[in-house]
N, C-alpha and C. Protein backbone atom coordinates (compact mmCIF):
# COMPACT_ATOMS: atom_id res chain seq x y z
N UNK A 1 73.39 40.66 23.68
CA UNK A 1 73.06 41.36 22.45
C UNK A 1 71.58 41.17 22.11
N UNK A 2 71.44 40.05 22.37
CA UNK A 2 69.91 39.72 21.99
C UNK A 2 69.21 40.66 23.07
N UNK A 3 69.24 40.39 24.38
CA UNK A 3 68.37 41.63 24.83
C UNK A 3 67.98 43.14 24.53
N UNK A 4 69.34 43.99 24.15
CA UNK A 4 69.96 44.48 23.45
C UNK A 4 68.24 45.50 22.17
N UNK A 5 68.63 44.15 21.12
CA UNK A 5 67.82 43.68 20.03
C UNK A 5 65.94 43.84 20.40
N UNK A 6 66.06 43.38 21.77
CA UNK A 6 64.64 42.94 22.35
C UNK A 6 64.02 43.85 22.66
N UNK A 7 64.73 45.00 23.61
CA UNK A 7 64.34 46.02 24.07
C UNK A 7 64.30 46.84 23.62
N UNK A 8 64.88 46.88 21.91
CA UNK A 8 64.79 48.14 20.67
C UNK A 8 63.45 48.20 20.41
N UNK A 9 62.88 46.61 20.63
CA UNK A 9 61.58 46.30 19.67
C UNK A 9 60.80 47.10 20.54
N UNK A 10 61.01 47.03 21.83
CA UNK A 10 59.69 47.92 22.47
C UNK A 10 59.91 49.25 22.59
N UNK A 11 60.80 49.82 21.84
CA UNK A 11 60.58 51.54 21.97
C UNK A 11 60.51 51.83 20.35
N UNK A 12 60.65 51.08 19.80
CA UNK A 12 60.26 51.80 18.36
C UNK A 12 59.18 52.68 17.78
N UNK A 13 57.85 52.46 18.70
CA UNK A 13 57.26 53.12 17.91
C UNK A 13 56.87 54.76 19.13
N UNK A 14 57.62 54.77 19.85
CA UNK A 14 57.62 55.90 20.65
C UNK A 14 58.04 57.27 20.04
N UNK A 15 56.70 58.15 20.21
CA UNK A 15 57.30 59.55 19.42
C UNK A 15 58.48 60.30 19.39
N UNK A 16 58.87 60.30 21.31
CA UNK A 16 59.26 60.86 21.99
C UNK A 16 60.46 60.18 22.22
N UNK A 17 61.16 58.88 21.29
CA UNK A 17 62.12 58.54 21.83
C UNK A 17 62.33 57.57 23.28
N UNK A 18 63.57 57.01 23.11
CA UNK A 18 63.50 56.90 24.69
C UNK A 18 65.31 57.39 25.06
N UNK A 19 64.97 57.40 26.55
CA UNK A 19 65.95 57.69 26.92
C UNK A 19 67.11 56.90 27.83
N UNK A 20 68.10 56.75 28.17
CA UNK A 20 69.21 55.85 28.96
C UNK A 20 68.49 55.44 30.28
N UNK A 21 68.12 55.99 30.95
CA UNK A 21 67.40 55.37 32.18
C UNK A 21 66.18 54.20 31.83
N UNK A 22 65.32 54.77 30.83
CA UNK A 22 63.86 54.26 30.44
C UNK A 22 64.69 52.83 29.92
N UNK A 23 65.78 52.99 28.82
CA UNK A 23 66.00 51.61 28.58
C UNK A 23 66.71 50.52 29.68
N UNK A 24 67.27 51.38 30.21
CA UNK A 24 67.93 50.56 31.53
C UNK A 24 67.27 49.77 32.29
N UNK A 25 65.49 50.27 32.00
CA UNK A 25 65.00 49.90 33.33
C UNK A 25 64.44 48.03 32.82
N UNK A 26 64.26 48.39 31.18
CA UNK A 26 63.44 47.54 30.46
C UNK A 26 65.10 46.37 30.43
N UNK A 27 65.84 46.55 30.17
CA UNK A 27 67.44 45.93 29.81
C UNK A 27 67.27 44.82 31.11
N UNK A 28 67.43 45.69 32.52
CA UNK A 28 67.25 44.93 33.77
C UNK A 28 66.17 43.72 33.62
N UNK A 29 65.05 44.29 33.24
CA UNK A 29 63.87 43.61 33.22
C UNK A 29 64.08 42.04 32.66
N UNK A 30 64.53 42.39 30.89
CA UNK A 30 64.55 41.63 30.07
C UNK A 30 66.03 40.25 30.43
N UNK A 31 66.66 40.74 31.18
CA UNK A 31 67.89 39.85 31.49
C UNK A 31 67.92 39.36 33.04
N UNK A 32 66.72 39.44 33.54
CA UNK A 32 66.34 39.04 34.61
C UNK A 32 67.42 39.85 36.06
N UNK A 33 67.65 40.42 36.28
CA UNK A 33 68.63 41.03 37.01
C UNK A 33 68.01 42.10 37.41
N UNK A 34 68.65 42.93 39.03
CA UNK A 34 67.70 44.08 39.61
C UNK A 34 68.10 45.36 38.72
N UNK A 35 67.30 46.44 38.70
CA UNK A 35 67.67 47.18 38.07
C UNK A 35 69.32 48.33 38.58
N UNK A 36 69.46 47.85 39.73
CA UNK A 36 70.95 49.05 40.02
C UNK A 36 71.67 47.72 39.47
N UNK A 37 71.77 46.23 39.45
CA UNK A 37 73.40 45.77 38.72
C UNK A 37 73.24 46.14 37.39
N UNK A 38 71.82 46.68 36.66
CA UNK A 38 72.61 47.32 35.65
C UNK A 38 73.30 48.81 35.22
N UNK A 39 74.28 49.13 35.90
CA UNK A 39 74.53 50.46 36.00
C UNK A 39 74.46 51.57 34.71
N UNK A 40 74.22 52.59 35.04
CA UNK A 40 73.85 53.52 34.31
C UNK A 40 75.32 53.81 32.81
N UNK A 41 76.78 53.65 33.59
CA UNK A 41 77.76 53.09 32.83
C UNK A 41 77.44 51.98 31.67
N UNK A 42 76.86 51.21 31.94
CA UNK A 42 76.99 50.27 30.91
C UNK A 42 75.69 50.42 29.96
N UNK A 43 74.80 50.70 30.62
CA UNK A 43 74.03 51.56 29.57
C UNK A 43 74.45 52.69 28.52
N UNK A 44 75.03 53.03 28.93
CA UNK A 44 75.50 54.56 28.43
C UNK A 44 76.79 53.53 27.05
N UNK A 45 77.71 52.20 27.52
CA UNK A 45 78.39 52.27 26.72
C UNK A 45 77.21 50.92 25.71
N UNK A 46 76.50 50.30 26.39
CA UNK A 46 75.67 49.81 25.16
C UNK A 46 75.02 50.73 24.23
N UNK A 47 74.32 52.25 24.70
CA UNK A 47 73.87 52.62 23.75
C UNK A 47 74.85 53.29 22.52
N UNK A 48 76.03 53.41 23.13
CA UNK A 48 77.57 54.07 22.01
C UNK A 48 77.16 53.06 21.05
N UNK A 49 77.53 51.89 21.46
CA UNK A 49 77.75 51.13 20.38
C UNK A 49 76.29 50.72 19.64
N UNK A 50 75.38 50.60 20.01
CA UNK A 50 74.10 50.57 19.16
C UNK A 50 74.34 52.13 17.96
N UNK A 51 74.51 53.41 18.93
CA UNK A 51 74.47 54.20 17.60
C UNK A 51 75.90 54.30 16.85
N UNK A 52 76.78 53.80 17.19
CA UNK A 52 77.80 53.61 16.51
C UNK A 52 77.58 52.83 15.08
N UNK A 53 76.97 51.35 15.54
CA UNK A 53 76.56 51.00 14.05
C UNK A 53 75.16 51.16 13.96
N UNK A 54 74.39 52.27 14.18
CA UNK A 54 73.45 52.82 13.24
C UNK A 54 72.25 52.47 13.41
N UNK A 55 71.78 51.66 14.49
CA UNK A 55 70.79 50.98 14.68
C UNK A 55 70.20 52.12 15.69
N UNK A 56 70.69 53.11 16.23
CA UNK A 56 69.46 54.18 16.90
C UNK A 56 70.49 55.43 16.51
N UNK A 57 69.95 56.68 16.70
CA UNK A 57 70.30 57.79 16.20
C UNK A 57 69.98 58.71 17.59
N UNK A 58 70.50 59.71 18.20
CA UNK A 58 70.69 60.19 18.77
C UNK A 58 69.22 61.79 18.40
N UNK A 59 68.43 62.07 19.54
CA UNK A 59 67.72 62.94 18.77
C UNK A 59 68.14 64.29 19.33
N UNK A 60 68.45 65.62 17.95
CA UNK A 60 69.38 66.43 18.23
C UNK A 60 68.32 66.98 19.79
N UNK A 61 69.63 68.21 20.11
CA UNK A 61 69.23 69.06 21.82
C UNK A 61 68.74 68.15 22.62
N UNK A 62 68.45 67.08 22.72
CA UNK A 62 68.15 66.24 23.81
C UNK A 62 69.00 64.91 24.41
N UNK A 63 68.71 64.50 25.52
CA UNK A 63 69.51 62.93 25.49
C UNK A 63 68.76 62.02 25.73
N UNK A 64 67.82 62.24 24.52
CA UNK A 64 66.63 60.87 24.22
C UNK A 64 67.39 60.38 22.83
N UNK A 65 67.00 59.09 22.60
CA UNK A 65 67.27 58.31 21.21
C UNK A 65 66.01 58.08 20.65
N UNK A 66 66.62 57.54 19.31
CA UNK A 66 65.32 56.66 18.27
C UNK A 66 65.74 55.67 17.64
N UNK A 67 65.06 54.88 17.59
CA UNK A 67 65.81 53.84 16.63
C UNK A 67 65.53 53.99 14.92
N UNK A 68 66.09 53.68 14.44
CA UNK A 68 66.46 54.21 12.69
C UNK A 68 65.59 52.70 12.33
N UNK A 69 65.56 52.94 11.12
CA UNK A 69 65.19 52.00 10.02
C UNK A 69 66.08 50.63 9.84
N UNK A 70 66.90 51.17 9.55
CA UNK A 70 67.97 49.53 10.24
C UNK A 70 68.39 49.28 11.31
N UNK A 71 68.00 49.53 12.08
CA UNK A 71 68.01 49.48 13.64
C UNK A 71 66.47 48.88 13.50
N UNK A 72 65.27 49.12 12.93
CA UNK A 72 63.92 48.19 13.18
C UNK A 72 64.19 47.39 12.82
N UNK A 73 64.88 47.42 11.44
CA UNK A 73 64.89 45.83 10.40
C UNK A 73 66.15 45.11 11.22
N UNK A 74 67.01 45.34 11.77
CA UNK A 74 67.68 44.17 12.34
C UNK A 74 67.48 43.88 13.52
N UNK A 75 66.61 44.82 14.24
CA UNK A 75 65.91 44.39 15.69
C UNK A 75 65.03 43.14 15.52
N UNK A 76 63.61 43.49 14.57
CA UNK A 76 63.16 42.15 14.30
C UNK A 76 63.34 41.03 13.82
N UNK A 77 64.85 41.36 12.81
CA UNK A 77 65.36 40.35 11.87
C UNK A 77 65.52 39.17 12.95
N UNK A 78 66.64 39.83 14.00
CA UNK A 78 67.22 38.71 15.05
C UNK A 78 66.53 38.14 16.04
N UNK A 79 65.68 39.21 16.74
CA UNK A 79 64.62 38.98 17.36
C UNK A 79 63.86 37.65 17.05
N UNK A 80 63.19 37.73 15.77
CA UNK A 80 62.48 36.94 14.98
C UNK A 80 63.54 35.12 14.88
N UNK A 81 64.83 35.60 14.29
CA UNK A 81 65.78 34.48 14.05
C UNK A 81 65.45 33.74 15.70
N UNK A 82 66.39 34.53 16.54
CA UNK A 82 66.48 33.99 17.83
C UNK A 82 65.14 32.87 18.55
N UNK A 83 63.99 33.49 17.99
CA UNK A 83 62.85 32.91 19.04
C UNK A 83 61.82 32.06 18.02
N UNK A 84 62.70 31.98 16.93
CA UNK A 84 61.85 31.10 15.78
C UNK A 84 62.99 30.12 15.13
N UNK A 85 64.31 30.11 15.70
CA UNK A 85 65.20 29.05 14.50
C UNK A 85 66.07 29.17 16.28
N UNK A 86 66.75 29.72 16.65
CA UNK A 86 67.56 29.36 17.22
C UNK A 86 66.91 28.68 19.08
N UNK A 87 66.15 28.98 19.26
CA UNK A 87 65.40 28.76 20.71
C UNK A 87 64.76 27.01 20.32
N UNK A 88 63.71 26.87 19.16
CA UNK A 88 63.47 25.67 19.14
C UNK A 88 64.65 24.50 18.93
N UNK A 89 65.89 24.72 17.76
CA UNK A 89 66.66 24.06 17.07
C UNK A 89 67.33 23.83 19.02
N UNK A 90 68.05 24.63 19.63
CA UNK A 90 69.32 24.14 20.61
C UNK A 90 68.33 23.42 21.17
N UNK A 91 66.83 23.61 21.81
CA UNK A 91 66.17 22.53 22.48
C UNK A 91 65.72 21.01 22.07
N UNK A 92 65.68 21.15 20.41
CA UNK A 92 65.64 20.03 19.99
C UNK A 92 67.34 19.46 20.22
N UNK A 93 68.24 19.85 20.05
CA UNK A 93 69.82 19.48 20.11
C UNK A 93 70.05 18.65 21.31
N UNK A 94 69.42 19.74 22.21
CA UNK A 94 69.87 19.35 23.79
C UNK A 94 69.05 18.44 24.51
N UNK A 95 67.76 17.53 23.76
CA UNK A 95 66.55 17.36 24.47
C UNK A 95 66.00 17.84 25.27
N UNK A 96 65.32 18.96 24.92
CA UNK A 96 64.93 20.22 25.71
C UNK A 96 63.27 20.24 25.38
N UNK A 97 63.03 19.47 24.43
CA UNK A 97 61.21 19.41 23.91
C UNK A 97 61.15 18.24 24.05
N UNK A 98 59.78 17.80 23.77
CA UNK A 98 59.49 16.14 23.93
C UNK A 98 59.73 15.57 22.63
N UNK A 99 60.43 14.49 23.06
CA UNK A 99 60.93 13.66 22.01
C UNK A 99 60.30 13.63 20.40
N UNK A 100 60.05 13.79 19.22
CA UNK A 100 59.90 13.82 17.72
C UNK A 100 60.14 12.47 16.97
N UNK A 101 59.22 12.44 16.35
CA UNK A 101 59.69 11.03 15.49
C UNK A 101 60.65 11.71 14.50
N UNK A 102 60.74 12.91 14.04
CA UNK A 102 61.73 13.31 13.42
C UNK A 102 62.02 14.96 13.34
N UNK A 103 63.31 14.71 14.60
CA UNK A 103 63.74 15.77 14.77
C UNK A 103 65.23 15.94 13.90
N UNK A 104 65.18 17.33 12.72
CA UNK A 104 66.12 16.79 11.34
C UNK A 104 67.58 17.40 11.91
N UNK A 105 67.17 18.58 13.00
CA UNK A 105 68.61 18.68 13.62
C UNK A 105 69.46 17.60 14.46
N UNK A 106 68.64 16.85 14.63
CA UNK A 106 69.00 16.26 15.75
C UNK A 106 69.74 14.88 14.77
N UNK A 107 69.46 14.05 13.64
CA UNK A 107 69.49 13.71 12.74
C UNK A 107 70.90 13.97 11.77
N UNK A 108 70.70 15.48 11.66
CA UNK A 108 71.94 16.15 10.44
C UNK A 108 73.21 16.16 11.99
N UNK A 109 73.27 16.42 13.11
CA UNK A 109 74.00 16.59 13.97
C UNK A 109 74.70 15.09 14.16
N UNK A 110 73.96 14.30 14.39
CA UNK A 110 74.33 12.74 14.36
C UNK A 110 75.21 12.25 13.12
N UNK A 111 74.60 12.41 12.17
CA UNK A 111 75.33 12.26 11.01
C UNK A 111 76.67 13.27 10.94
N UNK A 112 76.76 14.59 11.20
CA UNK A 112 78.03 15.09 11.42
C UNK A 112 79.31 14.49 12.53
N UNK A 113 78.55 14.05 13.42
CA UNK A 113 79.43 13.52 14.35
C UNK A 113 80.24 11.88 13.78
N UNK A 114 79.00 11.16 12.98
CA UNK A 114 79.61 9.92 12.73
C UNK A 114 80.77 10.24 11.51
N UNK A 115 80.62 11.26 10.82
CA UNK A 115 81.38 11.40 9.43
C UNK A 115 82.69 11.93 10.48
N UNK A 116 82.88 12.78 11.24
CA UNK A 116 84.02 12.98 11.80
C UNK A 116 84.52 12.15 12.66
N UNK A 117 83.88 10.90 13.40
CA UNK A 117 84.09 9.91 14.16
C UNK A 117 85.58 9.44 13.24
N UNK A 118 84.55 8.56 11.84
CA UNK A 118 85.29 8.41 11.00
C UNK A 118 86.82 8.73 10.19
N UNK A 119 86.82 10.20 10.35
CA UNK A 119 87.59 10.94 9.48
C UNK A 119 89.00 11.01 10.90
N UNK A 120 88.63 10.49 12.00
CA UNK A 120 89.42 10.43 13.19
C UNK A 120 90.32 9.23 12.87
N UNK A 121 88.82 7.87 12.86
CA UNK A 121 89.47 6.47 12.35
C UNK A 121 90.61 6.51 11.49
N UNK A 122 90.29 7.18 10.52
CA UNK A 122 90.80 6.97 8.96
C UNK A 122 92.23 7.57 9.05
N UNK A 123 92.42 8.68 10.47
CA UNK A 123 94.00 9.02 10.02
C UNK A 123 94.66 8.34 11.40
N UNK A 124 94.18 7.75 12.23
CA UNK A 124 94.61 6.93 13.21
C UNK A 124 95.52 5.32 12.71
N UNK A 125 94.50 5.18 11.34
CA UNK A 125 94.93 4.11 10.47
C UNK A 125 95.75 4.50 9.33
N UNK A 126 95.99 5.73 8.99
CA UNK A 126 96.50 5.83 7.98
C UNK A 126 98.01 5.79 8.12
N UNK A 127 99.12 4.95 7.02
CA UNK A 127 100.39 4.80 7.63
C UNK A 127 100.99 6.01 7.56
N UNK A 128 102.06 6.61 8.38
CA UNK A 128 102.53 7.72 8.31
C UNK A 128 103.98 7.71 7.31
N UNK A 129 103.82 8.73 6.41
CA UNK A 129 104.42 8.62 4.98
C UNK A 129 105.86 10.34 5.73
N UNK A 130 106.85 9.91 6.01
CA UNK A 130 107.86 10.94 6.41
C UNK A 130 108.91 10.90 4.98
């Protein structure tokens, strides 16, 4: 999906639209894969569902698209989320960056684990009331 999202961002400001092949070629690109495993089929049913919920619009007599206004704003929304909150946070999670004197996910995650450690203890010990 995120690629999806990625490859909206680079046809947005195209006059002319783009079309099922043109994104196919960028889709391949962006998900590292040759361009025939991504078949022209699955293009065709990713773009259904992009204009299904509204994020590109179909431009009439032709079989070029555009992307709409909420289709920009949630292209960059996630775009933006993905490569600014979710890309740094799992690498701090996973030790994936160099170590932090204070990394707060890494921190609030620890502390979630000990409170449920706990909440394991507490009914392991608790007498069973039938």
């Amino acid at each position: 999906v995120i690629g999806l999202l990625q490859t909206l961002c680079g046809f947005l400001l195209l006059p002319n639209g783009f079309s099922n092949s043109s994104m196919r070629e960028w889709m391949a690109q962006i998900l590292g894969i040759p361009a025939d495993q991504y078949s022209p089929g699955r293009m065709t049913y990713d773009l259904r569902r992009l204009r299904l919920h509204g994020l590109i619009e179909r431009i009439p007599h032709t079989h070029r698209y555009q992307v709409t206004e909420m289709g920009t704003r949630i292209a960059f929304f996630f775009t933006k989320i993905h490569s600014r909150i979710f890309r740094p946070g799992l690498s701090q999670l996973f030790n994936g960056c160099p170590k932090a004197p204070n990394r707060m996910i890494t921190t609030a995650i620890n502390k979630l684990d000990h409170a449920i450690a706990s909440l394991f203890q507490q009914a392991k010990l608790a007498p069973c009331k039938t």
